[in-house]
N, C-alpha and C. Protein backbone atom coordinates (compact mmCIF):
# COMPACT_ATOMS: atom_id res chain seq x y z
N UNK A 1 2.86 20.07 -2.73
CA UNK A 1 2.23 19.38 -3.83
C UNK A 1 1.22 18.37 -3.28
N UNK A 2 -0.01 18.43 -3.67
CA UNK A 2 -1.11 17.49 -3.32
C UNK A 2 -0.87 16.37 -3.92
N UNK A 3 -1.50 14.92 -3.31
CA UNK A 3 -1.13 13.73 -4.02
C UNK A 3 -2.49 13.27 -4.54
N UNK A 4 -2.83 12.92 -5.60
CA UNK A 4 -3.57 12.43 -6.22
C UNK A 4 -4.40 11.71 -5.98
N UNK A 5 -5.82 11.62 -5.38
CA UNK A 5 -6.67 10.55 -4.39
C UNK A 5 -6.46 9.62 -6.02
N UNK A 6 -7.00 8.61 -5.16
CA UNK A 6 -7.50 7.16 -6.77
C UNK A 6 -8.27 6.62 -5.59
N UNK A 7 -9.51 6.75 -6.25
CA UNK A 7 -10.61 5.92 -6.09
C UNK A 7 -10.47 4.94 -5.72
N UNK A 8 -10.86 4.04 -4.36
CA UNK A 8 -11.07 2.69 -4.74
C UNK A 8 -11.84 1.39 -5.08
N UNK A 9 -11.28 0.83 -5.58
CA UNK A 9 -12.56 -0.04 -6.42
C UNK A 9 -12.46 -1.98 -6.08
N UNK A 10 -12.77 -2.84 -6.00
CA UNK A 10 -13.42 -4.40 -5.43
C UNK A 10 -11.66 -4.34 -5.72
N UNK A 11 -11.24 -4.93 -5.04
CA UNK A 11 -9.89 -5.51 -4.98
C UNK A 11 -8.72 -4.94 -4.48
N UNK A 12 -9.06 -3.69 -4.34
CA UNK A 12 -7.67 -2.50 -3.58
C UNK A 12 -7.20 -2.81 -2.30
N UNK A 13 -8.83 -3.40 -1.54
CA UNK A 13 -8.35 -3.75 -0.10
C UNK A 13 -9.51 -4.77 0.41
N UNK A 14 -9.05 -5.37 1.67
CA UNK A 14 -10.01 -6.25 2.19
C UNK A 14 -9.66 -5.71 3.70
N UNK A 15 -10.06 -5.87 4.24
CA UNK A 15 -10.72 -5.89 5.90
C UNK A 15 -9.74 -6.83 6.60
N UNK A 16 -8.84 -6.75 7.63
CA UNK A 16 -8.52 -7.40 8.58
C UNK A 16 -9.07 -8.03 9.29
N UNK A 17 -8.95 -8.74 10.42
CA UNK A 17 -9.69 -9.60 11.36
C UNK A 17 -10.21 -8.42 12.09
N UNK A 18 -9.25 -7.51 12.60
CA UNK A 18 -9.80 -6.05 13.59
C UNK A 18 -10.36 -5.26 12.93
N UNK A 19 -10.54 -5.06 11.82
CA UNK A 19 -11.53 -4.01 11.04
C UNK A 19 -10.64 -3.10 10.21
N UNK A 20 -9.23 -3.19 10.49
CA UNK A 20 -8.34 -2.14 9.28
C UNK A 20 -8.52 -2.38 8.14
N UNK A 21 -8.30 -2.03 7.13
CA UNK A 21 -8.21 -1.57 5.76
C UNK A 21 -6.51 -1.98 5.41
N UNK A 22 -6.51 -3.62 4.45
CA UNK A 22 -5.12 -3.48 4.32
C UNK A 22 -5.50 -3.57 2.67
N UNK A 23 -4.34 -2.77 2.02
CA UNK A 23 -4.15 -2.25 0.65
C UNK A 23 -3.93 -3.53 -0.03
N UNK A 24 -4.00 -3.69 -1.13
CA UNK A 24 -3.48 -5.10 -1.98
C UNK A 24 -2.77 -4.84 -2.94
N UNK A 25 -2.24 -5.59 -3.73
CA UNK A 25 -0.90 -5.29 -4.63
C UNK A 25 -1.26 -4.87 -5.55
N UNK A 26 -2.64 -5.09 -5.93
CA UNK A 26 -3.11 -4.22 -7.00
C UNK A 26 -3.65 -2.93 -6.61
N UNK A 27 -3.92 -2.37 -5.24
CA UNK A 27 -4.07 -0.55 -5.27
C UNK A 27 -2.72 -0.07 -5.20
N UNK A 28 -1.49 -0.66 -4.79
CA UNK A 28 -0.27 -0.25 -4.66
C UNK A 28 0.19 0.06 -5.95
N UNK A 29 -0.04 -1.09 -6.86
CA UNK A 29 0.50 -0.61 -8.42
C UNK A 29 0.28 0.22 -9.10
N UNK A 30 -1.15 0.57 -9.13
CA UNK A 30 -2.29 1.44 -9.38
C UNK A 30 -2.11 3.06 -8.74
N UNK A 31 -1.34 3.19 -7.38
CA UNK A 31 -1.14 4.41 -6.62
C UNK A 31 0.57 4.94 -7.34
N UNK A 32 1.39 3.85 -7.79
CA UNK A 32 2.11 4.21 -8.51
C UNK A 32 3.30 4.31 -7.96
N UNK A 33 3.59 4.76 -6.55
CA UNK A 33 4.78 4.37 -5.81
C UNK A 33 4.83 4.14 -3.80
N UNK A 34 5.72 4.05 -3.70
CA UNK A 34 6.19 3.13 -2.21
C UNK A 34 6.23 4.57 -1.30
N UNK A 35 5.25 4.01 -0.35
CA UNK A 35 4.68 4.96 0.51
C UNK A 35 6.29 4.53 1.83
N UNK A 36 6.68 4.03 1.62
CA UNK A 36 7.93 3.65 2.70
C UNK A 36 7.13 3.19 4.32
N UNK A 37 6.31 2.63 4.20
CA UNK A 37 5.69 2.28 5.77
C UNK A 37 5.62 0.63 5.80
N UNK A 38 5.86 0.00 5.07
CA UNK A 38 6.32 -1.31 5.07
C UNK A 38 4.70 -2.01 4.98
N UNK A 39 3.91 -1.47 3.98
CA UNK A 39 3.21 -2.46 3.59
C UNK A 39 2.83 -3.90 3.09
N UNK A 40 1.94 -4.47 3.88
CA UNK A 40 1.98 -6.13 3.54
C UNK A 40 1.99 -6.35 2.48
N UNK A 41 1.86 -5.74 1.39
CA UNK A 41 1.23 -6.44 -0.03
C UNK A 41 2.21 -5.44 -0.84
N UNK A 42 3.26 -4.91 -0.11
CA UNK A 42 3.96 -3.62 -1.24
C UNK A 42 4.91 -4.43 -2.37
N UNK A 43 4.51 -4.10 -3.44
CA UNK A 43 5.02 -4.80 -4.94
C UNK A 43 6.40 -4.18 -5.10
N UNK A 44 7.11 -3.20 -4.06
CA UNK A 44 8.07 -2.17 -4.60
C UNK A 44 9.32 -2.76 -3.47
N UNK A 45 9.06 -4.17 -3.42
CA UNK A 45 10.33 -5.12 -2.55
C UNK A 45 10.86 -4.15 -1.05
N UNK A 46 10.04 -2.85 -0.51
CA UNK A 46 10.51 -1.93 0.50
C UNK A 46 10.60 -2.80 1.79
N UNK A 47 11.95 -3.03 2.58
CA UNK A 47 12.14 -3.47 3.94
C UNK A 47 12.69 -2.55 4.58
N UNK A 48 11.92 -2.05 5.55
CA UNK A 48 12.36 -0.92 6.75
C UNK A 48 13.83 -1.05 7.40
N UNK A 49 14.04 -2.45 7.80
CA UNK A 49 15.25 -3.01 8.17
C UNK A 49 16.09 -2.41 7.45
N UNK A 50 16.46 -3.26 5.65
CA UNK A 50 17.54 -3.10 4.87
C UNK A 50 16.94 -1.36 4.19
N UNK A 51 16.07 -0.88 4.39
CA UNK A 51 16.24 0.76 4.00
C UNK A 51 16.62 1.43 4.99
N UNK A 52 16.79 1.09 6.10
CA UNK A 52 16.95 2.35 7.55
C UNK A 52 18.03 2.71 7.62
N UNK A 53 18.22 3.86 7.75
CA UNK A 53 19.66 4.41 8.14
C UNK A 53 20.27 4.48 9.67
């Protein structure tokens, strides 16, 4: 099953000091669910720690 691109638009992300691309809490809400990689800005409370098996 393919996942759905969403566009992004002024506020999804800003630029790091090194040049990455970090997501913001509003493209996370907007993408709809928790990618499980422990994003800075993830609205979906995910900790790698307390999820790891």
């Amino acid at each position: 099953m393919m996942k759905k691109i969403i566009p992004l638009e002024e506020g999804d992300f800003y630029l790091s000091k090194d040049g990455y691309k970090v997501f913001t809490r509003q493209y996370h809400l907007k993408r709809g669910y928790c990618c499980e990689s422990s994003c800075r800005h993830c609205p979906y409370d995910y900790d790698i720690k307390r999820n790891s098996q």
